[in-house]
C-alpha atoms as a PDB file:
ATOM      1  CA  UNK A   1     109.010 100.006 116.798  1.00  0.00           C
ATOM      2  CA  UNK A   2     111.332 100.118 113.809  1.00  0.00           C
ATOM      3  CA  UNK A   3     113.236 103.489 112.953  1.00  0.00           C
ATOM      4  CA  UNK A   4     115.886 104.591 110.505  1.00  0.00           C
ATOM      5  CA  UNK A   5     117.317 107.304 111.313  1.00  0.00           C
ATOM      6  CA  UNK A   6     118.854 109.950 108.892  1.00  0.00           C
ATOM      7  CA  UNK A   7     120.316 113.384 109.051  1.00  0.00           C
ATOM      8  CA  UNK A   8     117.062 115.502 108.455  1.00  0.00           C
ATOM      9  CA  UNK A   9     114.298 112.286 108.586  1.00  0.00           C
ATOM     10  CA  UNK A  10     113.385 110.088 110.804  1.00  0.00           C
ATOM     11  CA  UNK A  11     111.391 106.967 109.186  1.00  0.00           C
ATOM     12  CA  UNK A  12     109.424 104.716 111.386  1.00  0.00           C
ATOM     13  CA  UNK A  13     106.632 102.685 111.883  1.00  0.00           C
ATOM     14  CA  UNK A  14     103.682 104.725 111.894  1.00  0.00           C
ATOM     15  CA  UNK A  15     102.288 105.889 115.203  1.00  0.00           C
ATOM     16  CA  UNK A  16      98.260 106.512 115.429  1.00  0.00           C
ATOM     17  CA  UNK A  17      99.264 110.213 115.802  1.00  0.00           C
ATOM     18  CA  UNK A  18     101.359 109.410 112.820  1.00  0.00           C
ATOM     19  CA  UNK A  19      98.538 107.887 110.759  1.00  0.00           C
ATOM     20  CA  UNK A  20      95.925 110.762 112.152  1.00  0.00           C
ATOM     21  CA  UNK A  21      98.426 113.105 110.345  1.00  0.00           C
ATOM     22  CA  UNK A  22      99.172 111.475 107.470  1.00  0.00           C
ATOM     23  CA  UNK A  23      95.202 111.269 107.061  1.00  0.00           C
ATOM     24  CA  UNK A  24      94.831 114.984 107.032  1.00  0.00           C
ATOM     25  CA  UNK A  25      97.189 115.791 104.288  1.00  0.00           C
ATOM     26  CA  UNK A  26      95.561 112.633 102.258  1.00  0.00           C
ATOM     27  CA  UNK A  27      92.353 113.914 102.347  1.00  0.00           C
ATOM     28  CA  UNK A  28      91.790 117.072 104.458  1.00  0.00           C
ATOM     29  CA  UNK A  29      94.141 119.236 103.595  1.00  0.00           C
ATOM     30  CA  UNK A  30      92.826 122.081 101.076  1.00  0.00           C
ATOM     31  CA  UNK A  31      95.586 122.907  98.419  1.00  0.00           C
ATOM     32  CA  UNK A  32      96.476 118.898  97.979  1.00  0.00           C
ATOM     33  CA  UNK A  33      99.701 119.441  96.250  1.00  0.00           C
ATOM     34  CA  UNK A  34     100.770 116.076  96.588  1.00  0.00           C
ATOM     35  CA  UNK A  35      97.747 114.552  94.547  1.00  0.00           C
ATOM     36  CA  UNK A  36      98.842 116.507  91.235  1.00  0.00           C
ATOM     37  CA  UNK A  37     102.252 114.994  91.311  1.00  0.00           C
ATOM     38  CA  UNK A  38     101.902 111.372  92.730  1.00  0.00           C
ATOM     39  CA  UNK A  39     100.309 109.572  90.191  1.00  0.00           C
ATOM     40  CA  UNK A  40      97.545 111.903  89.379  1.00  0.00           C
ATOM     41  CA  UNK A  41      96.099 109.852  87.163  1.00  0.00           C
ATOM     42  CA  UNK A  42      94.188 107.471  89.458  1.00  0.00           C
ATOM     43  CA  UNK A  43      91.486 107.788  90.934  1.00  0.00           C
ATOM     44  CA  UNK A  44      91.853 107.373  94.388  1.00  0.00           C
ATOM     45  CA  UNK A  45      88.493 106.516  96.509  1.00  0.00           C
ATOM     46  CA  UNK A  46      88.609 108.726  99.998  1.00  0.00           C
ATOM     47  CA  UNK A  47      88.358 106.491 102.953  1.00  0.00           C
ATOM     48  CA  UNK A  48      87.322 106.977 106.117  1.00  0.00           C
ATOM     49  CA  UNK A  49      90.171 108.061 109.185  1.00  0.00           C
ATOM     50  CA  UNK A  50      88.686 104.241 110.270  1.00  0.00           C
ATOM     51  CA  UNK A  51      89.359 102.554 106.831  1.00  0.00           C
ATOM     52  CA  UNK A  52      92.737 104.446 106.434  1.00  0.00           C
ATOM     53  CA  UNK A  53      93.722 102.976 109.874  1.00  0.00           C
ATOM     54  CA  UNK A  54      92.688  99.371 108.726  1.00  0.00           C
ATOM     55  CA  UNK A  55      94.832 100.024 105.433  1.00  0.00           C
ATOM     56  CA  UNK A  56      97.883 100.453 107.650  1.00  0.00           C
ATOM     57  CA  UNK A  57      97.781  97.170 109.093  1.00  0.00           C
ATOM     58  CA  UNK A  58      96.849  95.069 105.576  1.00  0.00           C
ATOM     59  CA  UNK A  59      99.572  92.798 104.504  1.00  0.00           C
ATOM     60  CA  UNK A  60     101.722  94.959 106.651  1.00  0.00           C
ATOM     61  CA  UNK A  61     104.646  92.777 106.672  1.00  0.00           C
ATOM     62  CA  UNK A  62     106.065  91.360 103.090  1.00  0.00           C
ATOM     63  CA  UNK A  63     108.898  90.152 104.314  1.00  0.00           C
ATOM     64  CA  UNK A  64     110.157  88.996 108.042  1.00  0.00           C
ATOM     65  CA  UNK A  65     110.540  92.424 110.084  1.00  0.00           C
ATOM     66  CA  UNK A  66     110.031  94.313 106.425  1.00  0.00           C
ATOM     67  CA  UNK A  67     106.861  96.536 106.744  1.00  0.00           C
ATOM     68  CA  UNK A  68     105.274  97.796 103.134  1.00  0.00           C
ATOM     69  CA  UNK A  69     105.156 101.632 104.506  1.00  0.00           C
ATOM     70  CA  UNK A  70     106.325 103.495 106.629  1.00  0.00           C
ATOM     71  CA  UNK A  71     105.818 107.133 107.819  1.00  0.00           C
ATOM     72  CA  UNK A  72     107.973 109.978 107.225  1.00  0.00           C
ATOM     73  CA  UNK A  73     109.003 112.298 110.057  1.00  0.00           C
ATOM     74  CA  UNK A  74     110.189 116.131 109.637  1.00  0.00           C
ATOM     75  CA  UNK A  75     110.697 118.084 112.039  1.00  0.00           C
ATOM     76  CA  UNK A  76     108.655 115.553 114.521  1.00  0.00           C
ATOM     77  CA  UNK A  77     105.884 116.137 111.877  1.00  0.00           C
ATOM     78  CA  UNK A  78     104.518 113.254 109.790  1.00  0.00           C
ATOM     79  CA  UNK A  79     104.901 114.744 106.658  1.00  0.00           C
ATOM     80  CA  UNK A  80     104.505 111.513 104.115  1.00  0.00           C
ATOM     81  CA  UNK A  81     105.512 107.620 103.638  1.00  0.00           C
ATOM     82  CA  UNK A  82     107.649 105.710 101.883  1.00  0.00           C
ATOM     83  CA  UNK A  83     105.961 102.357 100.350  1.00  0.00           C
ATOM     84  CA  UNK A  84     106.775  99.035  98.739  1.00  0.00           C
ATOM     85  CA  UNK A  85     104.256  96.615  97.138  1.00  0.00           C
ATOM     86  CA  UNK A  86     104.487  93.279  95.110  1.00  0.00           C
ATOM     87  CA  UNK A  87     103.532  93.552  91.538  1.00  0.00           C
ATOM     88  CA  UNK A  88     104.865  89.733  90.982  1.00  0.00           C
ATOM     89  CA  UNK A  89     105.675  87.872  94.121  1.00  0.00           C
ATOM     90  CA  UNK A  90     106.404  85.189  92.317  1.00  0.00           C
ATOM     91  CA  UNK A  91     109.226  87.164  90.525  1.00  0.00           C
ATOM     92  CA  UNK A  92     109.917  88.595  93.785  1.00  0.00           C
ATOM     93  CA  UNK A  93     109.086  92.219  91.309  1.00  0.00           C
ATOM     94  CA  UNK A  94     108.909  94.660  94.110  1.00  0.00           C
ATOM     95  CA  UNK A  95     107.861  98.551  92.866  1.00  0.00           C
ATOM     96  CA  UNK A  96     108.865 101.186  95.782  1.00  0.00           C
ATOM     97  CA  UNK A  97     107.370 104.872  96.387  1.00  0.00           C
ATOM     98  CA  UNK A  98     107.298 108.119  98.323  1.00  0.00           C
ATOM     99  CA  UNK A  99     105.234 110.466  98.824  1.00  0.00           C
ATOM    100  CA  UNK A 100     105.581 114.134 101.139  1.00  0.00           C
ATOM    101  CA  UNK A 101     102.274 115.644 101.338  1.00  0.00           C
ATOM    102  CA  UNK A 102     103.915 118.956 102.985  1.00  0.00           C
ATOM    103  CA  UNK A 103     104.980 120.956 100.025  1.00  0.00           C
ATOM    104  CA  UNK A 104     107.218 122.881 102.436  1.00  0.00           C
ATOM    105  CA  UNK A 105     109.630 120.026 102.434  1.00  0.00           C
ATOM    106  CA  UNK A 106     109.370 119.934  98.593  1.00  0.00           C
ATOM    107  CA  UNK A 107     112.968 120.561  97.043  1.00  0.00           C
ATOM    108  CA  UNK A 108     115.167 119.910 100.370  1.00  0.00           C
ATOM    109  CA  UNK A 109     116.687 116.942  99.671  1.00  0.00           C
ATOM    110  CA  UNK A 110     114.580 115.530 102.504  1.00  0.00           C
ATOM    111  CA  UNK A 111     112.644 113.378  99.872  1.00  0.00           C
ATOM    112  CA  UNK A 112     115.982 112.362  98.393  1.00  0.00           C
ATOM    113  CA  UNK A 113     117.189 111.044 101.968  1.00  0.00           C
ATOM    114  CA  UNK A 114     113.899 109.222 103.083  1.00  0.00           C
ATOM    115  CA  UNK A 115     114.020 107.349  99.300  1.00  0.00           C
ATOM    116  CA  UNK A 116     117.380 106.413  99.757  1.00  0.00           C
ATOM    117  CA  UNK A 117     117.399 105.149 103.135  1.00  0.00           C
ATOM    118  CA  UNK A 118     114.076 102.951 102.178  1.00  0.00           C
ATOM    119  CA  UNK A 119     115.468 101.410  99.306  1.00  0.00           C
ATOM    120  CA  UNK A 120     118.832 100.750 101.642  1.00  0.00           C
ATOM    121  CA  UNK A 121     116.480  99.059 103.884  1.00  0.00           C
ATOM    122  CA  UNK A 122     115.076  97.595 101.977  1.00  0.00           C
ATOM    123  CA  UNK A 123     118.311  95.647 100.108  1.00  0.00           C
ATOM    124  CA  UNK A 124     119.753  95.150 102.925  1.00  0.00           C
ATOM    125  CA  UNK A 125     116.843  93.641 104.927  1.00  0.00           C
ATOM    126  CA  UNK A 126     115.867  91.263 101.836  1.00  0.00           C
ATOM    127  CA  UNK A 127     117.338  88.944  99.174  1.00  0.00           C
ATOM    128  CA  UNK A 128     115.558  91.078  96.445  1.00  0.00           C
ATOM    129  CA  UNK A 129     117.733  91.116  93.068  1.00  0.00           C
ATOM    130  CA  UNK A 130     115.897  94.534  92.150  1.00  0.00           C
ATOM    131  CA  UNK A 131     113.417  97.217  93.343  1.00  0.00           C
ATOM    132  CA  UNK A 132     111.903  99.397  90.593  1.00  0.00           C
ATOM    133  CA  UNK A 133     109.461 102.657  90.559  1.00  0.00           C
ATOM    134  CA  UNK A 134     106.673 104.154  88.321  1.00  0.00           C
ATOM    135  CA  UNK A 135     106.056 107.312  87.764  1.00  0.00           C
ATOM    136  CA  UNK A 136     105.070 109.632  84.804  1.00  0.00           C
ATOM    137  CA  UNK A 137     107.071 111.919  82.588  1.00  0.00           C
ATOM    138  CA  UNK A 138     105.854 115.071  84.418  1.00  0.00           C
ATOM    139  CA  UNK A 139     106.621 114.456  87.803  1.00  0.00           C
ATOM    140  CA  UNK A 140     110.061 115.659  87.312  1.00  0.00           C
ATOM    141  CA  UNK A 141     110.999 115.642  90.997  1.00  0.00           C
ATOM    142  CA  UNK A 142     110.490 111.904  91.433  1.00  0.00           C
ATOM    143  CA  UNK A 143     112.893 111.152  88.135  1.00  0.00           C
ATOM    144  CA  UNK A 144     115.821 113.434  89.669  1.00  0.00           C
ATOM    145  CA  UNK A 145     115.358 111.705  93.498  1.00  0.00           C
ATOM    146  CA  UNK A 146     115.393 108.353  91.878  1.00  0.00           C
ATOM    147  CA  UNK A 147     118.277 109.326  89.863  1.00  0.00           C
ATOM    148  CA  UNK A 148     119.917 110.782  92.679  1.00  0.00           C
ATOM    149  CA  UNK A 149     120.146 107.211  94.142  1.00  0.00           C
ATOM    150  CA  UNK A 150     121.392 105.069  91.150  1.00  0.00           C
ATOM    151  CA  UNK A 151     117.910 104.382  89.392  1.00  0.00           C
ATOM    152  CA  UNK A 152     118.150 103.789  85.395  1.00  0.00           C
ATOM    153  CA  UNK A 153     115.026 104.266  83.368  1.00  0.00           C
ATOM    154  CA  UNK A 154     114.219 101.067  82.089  1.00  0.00           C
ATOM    155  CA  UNK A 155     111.368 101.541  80.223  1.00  0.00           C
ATOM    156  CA  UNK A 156     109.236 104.477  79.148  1.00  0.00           C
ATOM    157  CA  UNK A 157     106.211 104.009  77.690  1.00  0.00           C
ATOM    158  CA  UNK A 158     104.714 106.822  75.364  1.00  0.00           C
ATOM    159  CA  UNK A 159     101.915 109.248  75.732  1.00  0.00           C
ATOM    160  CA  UNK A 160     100.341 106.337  78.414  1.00  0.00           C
ATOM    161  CA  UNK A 161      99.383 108.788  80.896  1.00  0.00           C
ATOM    162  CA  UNK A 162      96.750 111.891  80.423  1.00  0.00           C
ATOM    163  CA  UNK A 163      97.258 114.846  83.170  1.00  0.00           C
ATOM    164  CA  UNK A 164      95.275 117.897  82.845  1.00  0.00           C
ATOM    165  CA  UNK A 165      93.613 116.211  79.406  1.00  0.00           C
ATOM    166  CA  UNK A 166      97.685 116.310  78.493  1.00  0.00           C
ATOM    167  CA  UNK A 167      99.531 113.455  77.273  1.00  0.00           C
ATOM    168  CA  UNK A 168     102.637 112.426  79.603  1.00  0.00           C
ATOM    169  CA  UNK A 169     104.880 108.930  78.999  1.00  0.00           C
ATOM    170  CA  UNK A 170     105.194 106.822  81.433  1.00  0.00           C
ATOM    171  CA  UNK A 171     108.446 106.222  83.046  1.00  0.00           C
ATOM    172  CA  UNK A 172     109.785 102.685  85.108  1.00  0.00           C
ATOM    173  CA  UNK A 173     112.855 103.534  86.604  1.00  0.00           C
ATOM    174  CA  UNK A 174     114.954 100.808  89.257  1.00  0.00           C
ATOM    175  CA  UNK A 175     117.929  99.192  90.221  1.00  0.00           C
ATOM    176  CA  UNK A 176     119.864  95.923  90.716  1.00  0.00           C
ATOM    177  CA  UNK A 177     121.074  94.773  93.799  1.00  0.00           C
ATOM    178  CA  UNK A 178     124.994  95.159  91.965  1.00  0.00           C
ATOM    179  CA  UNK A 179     124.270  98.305  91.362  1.00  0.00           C
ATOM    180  CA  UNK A 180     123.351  99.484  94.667  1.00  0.00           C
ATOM    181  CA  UNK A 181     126.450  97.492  96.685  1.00  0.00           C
ATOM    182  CA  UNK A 182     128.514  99.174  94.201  1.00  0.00           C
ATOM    183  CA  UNK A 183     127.862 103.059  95.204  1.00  0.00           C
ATOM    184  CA  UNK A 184     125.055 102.521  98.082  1.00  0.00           C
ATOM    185  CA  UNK A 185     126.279 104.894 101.191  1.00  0.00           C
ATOM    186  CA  UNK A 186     125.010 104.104 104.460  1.00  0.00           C
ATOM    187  CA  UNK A 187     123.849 107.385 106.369  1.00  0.00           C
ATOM    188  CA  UNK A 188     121.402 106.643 108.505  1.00  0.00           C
ATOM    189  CA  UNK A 189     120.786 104.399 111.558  1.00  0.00           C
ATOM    190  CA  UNK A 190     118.326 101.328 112.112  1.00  0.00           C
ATOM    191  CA  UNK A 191     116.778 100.570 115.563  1.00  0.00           C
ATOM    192  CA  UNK A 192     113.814  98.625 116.183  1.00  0.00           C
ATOM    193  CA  UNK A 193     112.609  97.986 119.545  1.00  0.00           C
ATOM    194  CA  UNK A 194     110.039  95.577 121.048  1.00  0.00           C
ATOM    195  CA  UNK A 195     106.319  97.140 120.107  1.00  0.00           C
END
């Protein structure tokens, strides 16, 4: 099982208690904070705890020992994921996310650490030239974390996304490979051991 290992989160490949988690603050949990900042603007079909299980495995892998997700531990807690998926494999355009569903972690830095340490991973376990994000103009939190770890907005696209039957832009933030080997700061740990 992969790990990286940071100061206040623990990343990893997801457990089945993991993934039971993670399913109840997807779907179950009642005040679904998450949902009105993480791209509230889709419409996400529920699936089953059986289906959501399946999802976990599908095109787990996109590169050699590089899994799309993986979950996010607090306080032994699965709390979220981080996430990676291709919008141009032939580009080799990768987009990257996180999401914590526990709004108790909200404004810790904890999301800041997980998001850096995935997108460290990820450059360092890959040959990618970039890794971008998407997000919309009112999700302030995601803009400063990205930010935080040497994102530029490259594009914003105007009054694209309606929250609350308000108009938001839409925001593509990332970074290039130069970028991040000229300020990146290793702080966590990487262990994987046979599954």
């Amino acid at each position: 099982m992969m790990k990286l290992i940071g100061e206040k989160v623990l990343l990893r490949e997801a457990t089945e208690e993991d993934i039971n988690e993670l399913y109840y603050w997807k779907y179950e949990e009642k005040n679904q904070e998450a949902k009105k900042w993480n791209a509230p603007y889709i419409t996400e079909e529920k699936l089953t705890k059986e289906e959501y299980m399946k999802s976990w495995e599908k095109e787990y892998e996109l590169f050699l020992g590089v899994p799309r997700l993986l979950a996010v531990i607090i306080d032994k807690k699965a709390v979220g994921t981080v996430s990676c998926y291709w919008v141009d494999k032939h580009t080799n355009w990768l987009e990257t996310g996180i999401v914590i569903y526990d709004s108790s972690y909200w404004s810790g830095g904890y999301g800041t650490e997980a998001y850096r340490m995935w997108i460290d991973f990820l450059f360092e376990s890959t040959h990618l030239h970039r890794l971008g994000m998407s997000t919309w103009s009112g999700n302030i939190r995601m803009i400063k974390t990205a930010a935080k770890i040497g994102m530029k907005e490259e594009a914003r696209i105007r009054e694209a996304r309606i929250v609350n039957s308000e108009r938001f832009d839409s925001i593509k933030m990332g970074m290039l490979r130069r970028e991040w080997e000229s300020h990146r700061n290793k702080r966590f740990d990487y262990e994987r051991t046979q599954r």
